[in-house]
PDB file of N, CA and C in Angstrom:
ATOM      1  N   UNK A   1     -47.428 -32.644 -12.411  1.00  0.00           N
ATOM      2  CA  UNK A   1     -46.114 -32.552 -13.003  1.00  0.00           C
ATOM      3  C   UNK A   1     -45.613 -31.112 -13.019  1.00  0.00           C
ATOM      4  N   UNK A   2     -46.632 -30.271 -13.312  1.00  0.00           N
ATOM      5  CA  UNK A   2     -46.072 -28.727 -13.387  1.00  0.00           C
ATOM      6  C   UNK A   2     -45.828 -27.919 -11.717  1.00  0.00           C
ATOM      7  N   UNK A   3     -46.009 -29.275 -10.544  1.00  0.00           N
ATOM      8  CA  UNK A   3     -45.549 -28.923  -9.624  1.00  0.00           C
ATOM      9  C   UNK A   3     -44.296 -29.229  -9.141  1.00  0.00           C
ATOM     10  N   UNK A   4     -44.190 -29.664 -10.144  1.00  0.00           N
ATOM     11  CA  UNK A   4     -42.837 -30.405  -9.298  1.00  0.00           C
ATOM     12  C   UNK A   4     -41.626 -29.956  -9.992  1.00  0.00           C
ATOM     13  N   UNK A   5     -42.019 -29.378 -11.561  1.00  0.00           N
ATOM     14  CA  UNK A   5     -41.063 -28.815 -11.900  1.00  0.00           C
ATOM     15  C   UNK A   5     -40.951 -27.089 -11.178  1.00  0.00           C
ATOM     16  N   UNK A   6     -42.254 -26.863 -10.842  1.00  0.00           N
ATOM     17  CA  UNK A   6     -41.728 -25.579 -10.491  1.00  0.00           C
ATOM     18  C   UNK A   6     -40.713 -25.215  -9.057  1.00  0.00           C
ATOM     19  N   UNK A   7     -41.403 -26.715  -8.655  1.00  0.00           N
ATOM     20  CA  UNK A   7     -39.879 -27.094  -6.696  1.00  0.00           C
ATOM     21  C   UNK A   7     -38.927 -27.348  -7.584  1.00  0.00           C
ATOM     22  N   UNK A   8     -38.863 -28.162  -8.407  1.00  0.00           N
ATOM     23  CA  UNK A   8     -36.972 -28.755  -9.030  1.00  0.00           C
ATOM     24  C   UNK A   8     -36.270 -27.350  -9.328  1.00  0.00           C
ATOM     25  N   UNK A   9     -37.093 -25.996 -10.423  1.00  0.00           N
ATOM     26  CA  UNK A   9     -36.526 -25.058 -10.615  1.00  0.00           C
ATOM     27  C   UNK A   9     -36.553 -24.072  -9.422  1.00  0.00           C
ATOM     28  N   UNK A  10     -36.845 -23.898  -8.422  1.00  0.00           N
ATOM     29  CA  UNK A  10     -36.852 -23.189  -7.220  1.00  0.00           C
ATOM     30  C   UNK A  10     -35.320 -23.691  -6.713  1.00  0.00           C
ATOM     31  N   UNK A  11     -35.425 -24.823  -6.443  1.00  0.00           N
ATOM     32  CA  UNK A  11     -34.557 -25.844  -5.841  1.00  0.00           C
ATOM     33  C   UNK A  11     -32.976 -25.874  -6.230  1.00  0.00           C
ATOM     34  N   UNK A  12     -33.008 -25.519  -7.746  1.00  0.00           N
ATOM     35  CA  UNK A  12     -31.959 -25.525  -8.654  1.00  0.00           C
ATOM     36  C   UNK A  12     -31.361 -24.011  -8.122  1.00  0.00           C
ATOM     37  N   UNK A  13     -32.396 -23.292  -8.499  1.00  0.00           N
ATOM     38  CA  UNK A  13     -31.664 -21.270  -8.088  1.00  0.00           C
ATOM     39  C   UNK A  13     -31.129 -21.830  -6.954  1.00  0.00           C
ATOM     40  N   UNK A  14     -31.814 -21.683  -5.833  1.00  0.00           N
ATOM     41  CA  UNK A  14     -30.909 -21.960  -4.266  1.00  0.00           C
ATOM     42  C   UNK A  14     -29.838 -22.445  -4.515  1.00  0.00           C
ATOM     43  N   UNK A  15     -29.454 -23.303  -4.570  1.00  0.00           N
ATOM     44  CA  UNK A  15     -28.102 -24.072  -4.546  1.00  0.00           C
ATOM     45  C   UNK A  15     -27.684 -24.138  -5.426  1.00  0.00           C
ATOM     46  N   UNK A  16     -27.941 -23.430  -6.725  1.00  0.00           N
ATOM     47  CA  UNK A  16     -26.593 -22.616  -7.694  1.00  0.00           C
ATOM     48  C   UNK A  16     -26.028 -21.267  -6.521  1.00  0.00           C
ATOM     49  N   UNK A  17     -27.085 -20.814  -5.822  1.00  0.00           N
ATOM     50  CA  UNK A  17     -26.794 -18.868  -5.702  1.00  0.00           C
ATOM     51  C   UNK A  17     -25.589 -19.527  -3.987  1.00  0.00           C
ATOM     52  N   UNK A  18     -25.984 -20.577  -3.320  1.00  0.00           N
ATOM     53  CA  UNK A  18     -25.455 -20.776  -2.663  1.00  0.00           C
ATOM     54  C   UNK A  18     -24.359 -21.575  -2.346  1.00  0.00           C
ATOM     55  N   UNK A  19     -23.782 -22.124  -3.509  1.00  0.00           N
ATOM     56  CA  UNK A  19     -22.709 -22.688  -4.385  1.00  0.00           C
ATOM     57  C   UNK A  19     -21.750 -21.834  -5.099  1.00  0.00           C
ATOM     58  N   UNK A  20     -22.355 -20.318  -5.087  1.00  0.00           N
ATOM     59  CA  UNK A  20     -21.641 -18.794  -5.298  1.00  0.00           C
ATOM     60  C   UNK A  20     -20.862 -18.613  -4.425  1.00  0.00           C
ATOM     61  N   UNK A  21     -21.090 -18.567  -2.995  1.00  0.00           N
ATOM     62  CA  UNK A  21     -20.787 -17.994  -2.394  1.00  0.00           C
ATOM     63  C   UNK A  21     -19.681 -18.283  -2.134  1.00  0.00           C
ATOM     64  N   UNK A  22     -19.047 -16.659  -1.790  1.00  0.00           N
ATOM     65  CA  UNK A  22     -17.466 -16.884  -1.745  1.00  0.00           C
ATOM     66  C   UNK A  22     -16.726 -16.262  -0.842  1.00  0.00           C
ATOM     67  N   UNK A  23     -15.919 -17.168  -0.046  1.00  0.00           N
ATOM     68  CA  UNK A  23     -15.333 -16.526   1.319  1.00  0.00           C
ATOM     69  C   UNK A  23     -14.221 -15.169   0.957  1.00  0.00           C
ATOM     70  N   UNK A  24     -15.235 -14.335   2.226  1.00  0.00           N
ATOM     71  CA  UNK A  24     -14.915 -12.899   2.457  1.00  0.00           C
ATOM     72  C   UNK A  24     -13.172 -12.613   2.719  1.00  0.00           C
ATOM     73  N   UNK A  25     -12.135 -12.359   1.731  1.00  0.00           N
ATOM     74  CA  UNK A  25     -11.061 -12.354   1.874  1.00  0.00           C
ATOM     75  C   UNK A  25     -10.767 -11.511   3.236  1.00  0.00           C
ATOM     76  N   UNK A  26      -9.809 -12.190   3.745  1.00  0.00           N
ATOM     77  CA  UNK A  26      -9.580 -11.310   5.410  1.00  0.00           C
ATOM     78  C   UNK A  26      -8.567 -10.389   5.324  1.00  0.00           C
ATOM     79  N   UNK A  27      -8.101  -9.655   5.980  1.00  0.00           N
ATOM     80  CA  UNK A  27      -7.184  -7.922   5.876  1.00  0.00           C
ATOM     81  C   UNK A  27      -6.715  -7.995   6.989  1.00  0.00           C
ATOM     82  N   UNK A  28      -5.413  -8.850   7.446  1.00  0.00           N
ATOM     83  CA  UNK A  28      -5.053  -8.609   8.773  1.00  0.00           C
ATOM     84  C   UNK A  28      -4.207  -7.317   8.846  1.00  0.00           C
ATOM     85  N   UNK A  29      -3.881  -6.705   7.917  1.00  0.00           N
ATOM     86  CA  UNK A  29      -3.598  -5.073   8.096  1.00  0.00           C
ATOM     87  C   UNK A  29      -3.894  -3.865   8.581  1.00  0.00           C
ATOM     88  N   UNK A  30      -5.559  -4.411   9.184  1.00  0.00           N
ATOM     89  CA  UNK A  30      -6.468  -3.039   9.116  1.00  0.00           C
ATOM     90  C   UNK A  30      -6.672  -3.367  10.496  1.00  0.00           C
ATOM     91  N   UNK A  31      -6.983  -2.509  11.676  1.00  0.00           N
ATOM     92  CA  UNK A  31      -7.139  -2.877  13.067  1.00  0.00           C
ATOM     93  C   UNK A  31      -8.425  -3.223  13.352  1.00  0.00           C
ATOM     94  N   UNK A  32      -9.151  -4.303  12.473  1.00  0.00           N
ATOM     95  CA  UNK A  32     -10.466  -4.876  13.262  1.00  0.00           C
ATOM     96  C   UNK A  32      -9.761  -6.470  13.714  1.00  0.00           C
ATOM     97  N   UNK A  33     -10.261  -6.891  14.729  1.00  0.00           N
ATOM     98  CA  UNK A  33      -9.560  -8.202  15.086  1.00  0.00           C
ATOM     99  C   UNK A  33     -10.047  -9.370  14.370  1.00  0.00           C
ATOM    100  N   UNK A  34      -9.536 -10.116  14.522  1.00  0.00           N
ATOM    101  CA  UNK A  34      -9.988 -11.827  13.710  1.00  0.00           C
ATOM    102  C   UNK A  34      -9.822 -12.644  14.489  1.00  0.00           C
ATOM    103  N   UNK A  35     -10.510 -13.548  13.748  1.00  0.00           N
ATOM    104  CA  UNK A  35     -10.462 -15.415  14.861  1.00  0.00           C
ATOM    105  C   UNK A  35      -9.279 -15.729  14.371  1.00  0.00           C
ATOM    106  N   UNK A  36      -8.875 -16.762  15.373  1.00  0.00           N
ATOM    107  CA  UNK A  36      -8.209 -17.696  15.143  1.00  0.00           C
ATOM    108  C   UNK A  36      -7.936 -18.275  14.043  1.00  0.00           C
ATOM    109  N   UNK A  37      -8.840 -18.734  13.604  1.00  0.00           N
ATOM    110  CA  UNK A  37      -8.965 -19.468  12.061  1.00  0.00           C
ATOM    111  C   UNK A  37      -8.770 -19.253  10.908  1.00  0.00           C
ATOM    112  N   UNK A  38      -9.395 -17.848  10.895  1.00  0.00           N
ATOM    113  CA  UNK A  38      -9.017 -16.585   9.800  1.00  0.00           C
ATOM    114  C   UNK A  38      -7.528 -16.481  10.007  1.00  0.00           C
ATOM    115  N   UNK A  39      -6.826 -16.397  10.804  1.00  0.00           N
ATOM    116  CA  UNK A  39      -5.809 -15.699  11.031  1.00  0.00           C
ATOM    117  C   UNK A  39      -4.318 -16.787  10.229  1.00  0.00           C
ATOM    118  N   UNK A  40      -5.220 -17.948  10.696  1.00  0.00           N
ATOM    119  CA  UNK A  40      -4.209 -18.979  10.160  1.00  0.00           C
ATOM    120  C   UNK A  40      -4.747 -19.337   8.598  1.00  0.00           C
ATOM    121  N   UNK A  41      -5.889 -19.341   8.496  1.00  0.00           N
ATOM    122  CA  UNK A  41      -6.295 -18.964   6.874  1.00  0.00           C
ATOM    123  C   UNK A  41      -5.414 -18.088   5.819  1.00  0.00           C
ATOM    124  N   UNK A  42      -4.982 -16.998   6.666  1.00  0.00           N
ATOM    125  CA  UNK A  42      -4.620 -16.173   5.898  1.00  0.00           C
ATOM    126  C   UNK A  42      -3.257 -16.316   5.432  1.00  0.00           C
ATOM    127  N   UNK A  43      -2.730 -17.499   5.696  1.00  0.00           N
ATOM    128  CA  UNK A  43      -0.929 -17.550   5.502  1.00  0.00           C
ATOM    129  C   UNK A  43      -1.345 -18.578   4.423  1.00  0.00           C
ATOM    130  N   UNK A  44      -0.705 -18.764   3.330  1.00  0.00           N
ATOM    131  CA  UNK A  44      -0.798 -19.770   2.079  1.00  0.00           C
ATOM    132  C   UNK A  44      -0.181 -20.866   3.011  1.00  0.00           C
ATOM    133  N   UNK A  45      -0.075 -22.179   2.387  1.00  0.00           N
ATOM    134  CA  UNK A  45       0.723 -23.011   2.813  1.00  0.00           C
ATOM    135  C   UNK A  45       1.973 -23.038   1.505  1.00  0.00           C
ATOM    136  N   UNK A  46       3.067 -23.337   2.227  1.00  0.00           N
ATOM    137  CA  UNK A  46       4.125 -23.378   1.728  1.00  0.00           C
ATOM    138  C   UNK A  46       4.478 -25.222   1.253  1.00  0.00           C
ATOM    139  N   UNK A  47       5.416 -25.276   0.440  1.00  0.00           N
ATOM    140  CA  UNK A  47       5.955 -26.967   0.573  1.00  0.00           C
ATOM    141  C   UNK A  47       7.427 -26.818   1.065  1.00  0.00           C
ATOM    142  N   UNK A  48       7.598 -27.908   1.678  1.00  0.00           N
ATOM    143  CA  UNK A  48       9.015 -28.255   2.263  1.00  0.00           C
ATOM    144  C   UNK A  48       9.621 -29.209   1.251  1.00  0.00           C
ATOM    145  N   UNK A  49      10.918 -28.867   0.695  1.00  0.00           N
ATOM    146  CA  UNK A  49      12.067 -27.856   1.671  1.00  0.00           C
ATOM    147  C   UNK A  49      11.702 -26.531   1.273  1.00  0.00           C
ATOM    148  N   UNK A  50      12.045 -25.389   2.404  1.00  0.00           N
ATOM    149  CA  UNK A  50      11.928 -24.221   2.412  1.00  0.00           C
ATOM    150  C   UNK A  50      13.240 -23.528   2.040  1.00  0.00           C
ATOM    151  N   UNK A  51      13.502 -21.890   1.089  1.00  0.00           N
ATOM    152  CA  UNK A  51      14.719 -22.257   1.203  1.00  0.00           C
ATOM    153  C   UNK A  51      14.112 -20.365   0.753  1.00  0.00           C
ATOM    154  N   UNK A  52      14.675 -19.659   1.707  1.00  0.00           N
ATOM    155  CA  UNK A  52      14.709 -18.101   1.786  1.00  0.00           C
ATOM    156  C   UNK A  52      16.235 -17.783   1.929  1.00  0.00           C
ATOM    157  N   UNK A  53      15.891 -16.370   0.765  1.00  0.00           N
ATOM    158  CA  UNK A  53      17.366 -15.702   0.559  1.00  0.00           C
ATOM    159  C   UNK A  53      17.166 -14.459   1.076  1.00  0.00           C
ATOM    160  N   UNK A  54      17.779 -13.640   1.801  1.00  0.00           N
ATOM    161  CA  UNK A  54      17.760 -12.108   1.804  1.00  0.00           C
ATOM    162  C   UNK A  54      17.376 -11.126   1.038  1.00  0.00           C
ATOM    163  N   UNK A  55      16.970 -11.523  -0.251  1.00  0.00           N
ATOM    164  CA  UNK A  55      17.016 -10.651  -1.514  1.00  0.00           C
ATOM    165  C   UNK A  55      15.280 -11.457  -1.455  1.00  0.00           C
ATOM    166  N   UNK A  56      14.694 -12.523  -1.250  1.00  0.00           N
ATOM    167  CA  UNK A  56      13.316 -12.561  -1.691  1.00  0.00           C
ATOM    168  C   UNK A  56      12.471 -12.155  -0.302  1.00  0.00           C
ATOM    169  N   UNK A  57      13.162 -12.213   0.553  1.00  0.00           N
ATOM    170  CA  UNK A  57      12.438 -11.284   1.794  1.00  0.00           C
ATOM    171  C   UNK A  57      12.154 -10.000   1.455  1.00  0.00           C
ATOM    172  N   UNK A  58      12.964  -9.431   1.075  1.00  0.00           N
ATOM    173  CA  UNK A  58      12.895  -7.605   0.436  1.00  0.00           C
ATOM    174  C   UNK A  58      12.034  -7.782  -0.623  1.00  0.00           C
ATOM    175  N   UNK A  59      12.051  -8.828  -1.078  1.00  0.00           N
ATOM    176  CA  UNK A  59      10.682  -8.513  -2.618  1.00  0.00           C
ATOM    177  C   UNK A  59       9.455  -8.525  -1.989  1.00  0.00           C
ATOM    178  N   UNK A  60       9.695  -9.509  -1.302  1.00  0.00           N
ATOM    179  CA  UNK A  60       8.534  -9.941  -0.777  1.00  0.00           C
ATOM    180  C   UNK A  60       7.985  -8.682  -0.124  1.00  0.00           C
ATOM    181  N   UNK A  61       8.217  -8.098   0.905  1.00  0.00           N
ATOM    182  CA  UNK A  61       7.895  -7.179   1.493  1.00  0.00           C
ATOM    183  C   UNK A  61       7.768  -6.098   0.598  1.00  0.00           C
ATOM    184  N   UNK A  62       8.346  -5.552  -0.572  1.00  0.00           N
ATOM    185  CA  UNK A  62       8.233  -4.695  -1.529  1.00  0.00           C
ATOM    186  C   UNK A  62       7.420  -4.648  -2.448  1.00  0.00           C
ATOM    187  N   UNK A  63       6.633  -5.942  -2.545  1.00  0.00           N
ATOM    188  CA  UNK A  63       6.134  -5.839  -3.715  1.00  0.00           C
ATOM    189  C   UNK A  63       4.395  -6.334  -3.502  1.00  0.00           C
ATOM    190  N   UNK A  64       4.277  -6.597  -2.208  1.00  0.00           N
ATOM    191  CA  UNK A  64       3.114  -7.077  -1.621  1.00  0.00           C
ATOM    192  C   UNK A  64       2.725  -6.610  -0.440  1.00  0.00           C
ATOM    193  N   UNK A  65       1.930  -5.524  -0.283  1.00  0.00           N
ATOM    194  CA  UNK A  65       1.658  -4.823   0.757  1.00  0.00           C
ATOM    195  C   UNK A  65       0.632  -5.351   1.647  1.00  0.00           C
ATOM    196  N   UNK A  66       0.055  -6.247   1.016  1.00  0.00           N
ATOM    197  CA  UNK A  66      -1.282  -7.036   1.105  1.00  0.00           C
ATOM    198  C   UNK A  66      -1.077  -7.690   2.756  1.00  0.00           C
ATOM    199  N   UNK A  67       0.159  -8.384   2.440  1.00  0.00           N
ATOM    200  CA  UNK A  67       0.142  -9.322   3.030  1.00  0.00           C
ATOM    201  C   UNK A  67       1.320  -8.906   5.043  1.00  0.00           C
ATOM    202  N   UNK A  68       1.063  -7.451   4.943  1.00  0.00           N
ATOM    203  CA  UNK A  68       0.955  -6.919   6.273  1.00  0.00           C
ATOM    204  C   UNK A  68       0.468  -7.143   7.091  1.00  0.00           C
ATOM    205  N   UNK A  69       0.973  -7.545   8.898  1.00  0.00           N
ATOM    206  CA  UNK A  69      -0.314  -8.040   9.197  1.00  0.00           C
ATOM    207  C   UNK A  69       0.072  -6.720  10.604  1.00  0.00           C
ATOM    208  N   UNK A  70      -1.118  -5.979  11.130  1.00  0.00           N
ATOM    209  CA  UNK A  70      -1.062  -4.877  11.876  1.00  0.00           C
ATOM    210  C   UNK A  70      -0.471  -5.101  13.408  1.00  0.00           C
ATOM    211  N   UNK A  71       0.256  -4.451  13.765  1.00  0.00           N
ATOM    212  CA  UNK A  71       0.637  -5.053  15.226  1.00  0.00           C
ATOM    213  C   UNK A  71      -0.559  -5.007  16.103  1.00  0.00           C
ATOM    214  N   UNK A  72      -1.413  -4.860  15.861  1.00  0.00           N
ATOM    215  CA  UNK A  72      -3.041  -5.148  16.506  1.00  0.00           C
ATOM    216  C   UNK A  72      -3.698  -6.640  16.637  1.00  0.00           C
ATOM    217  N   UNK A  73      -3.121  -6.739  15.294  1.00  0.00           N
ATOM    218  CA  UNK A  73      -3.460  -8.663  15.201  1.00  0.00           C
ATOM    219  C   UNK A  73      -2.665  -9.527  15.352  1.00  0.00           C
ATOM    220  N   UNK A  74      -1.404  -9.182  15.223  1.00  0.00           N
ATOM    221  CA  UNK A  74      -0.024  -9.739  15.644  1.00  0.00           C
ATOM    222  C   UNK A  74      -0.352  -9.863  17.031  1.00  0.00           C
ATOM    223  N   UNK A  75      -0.311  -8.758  17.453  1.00  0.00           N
ATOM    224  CA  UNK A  75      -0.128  -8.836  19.203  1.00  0.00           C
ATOM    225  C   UNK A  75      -1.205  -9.619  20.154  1.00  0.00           C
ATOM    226  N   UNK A  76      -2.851  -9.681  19.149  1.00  0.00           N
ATOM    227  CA  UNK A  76      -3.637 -10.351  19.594  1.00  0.00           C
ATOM    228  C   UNK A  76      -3.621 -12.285  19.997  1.00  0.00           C
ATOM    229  N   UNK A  77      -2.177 -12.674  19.178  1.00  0.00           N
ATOM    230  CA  UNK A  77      -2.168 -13.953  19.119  1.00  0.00           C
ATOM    231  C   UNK A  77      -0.531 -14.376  19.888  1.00  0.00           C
ATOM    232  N   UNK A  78       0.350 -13.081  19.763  1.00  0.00           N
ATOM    233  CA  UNK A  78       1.717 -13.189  20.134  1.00  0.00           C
ATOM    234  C   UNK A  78       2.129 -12.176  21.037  1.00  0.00           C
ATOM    235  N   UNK A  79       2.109 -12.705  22.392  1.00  0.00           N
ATOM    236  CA  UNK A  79       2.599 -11.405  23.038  1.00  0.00           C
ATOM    237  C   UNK A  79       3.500 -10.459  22.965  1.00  0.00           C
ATOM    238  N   UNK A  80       3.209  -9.752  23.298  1.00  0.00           N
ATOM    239  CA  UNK A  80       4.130  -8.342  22.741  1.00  0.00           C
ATOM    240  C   UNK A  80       5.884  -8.216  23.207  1.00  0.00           C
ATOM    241  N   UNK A  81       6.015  -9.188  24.469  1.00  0.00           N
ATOM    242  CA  UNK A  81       6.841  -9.034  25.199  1.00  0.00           C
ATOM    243  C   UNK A  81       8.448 -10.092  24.177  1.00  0.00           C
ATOM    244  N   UNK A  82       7.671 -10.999  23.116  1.00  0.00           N
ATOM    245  CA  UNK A  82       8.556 -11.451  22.171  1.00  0.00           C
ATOM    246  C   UNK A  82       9.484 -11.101  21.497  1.00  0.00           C
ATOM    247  N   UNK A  83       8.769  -9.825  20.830  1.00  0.00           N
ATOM    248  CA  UNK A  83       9.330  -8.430  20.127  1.00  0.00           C
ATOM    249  C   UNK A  83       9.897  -7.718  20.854  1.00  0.00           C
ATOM    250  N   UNK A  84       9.795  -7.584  21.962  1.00  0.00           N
ATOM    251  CA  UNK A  84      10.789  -6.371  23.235  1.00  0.00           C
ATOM    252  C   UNK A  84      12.163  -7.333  23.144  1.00  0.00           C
ATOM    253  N   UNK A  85      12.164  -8.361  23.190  1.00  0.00           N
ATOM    254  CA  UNK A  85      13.203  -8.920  23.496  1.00  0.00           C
ATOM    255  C   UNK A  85      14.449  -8.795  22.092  1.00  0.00           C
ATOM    256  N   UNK A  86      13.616  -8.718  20.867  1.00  0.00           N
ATOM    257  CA  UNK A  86      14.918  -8.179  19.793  1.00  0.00           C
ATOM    258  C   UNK A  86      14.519  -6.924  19.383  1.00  0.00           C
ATOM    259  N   UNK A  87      13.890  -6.352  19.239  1.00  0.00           N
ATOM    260  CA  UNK A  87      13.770  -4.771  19.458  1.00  0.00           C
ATOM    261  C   UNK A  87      14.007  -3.449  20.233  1.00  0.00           C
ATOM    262  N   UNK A  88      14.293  -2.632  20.257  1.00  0.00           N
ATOM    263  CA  UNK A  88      14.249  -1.821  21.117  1.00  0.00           C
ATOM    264  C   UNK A  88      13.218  -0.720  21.506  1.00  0.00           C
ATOM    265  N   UNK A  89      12.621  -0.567  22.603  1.00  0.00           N
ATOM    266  CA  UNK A  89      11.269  -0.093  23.322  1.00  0.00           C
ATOM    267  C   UNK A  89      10.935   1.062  22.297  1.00  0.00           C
ATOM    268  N   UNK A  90       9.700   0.805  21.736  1.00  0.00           N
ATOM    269  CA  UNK A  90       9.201   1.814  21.450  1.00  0.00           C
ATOM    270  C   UNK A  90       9.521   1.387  19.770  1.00  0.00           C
ATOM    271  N   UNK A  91      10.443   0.513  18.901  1.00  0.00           N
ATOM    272  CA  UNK A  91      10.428   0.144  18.146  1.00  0.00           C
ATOM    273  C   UNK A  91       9.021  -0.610  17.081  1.00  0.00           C
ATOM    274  N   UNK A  92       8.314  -0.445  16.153  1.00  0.00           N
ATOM    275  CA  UNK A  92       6.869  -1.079  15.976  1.00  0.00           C
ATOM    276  C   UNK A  92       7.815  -1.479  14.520  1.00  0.00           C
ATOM    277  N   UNK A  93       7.492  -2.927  14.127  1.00  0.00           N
ATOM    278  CA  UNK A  93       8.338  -3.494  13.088  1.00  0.00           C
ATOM    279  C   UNK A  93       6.984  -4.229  12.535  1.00  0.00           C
ATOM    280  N   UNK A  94       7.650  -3.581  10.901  1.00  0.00           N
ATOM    281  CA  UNK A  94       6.494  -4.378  10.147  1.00  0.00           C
ATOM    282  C   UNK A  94       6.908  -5.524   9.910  1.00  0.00           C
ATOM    283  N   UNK A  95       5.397  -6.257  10.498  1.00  0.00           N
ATOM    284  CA  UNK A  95       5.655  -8.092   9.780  1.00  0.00           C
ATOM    285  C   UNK A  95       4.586  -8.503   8.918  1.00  0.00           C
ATOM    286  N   UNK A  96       5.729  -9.418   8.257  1.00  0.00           N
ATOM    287  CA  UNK A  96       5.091  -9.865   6.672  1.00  0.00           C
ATOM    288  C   UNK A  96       4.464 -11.290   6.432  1.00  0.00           C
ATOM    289  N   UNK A  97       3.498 -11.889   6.303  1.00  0.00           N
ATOM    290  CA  UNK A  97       3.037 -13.154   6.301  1.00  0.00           C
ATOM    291  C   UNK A  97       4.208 -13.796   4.929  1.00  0.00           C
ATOM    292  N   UNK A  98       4.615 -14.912   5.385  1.00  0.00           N
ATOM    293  CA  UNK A  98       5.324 -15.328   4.365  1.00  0.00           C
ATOM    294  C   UNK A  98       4.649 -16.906   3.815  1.00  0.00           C
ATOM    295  N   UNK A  99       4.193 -17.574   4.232  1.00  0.00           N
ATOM    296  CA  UNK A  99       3.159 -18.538   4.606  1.00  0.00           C
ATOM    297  C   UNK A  99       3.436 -19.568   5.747  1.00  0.00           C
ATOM    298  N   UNK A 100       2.517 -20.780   5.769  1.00  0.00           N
ATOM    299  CA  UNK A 100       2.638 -21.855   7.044  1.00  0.00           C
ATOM    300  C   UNK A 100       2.877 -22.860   6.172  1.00  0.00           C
ATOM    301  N   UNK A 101       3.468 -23.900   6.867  1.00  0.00           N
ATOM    302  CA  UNK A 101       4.207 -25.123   6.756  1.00  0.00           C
ATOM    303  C   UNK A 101       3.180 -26.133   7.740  1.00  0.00           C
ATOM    304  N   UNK A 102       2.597 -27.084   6.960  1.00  0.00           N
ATOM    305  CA  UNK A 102       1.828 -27.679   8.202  1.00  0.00           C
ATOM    306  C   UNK A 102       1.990 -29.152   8.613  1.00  0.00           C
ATOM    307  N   UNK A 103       2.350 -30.025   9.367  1.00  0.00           N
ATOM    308  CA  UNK A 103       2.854 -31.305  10.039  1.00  0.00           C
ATOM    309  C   UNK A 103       1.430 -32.003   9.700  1.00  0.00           C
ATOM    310  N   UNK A 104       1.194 -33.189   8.524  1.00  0.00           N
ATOM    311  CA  UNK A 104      -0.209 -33.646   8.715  1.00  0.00           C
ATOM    312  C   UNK A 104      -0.307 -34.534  10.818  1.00  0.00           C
ATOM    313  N   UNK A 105      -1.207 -34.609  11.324  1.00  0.00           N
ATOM    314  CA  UNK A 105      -1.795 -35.095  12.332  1.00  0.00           C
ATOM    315  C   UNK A 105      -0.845 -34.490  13.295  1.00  0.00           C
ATOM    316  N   UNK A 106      -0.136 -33.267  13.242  1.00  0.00           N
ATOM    317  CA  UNK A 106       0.616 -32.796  14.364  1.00  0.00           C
ATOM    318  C   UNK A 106       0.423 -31.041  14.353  1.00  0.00           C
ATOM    319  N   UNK A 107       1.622 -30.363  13.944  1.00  0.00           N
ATOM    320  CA  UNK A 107       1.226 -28.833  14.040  1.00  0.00           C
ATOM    321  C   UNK A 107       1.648 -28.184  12.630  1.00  0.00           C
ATOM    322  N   UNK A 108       0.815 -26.808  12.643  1.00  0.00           N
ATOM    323  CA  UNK A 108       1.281 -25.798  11.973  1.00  0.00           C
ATOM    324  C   UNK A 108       2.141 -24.936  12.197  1.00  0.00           C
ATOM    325  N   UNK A 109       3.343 -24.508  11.449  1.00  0.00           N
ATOM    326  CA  UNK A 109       4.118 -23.275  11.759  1.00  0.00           C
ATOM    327  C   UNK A 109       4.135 -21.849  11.015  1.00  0.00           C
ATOM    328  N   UNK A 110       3.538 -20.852  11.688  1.00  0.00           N
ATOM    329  CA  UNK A 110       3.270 -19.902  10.826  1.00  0.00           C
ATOM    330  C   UNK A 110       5.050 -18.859  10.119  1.00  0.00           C
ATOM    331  N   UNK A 111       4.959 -18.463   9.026  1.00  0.00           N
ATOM    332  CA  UNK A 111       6.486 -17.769   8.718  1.00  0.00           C
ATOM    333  C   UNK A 111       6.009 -16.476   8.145  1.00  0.00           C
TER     334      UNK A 111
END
């Protein structure tokens, strides 16, 4: 009997300490690259209807720096040649994760 409690309490630590564990928040701001997965992780999901004003874009961007994502990781998933087309050359524009909207059994749209 005093073996089996000492596996049940062995048994118990493990899978409390690994029931801890807690996913490594991601930084698409900083120029190390990310997966795929992470990348779409990192946008909250939003609910529909969506409904943006000019004035919560500017907060947004003002008041949450966090949520920058570096033209390093941008460009890794969106070609660059997107941004040439409303920008002008040589222009680098900060973009702001605003979150994704997701279609159950069809697609995600990132904003």
């Amino acid at each position: 009997m005093q073996g089996i409690r000492k596996y049940l309490i062995v048994f118990v630590a493990i899978a409390s300490l690994a029931g801890c564990k807690q996913k490594k928040k991601i930084n698409l701001s900083g120029e190390e690259t990310v997966a795929v997965n992470d990348f779409i992780d990192f946008f909250a999901p939003l609910d529909l209807p969506l409904e943006f004003a000019d004035t919560s874009l500017l907060k947004a961007k003002k008041d949450n720096d966090s949520l920058l994502i570096s033209q390093k990781n941008f460009n890794q998933f969106v070609p660059d040649s997107v941004l040439q087309q409303v920008y002008a050359k040589g222009v680098k524009p900060k973009i702001y994760v605003l979150g994704k909207v997701t279609v159950p059994k069809a697609e995600t749209y990132l904003l």
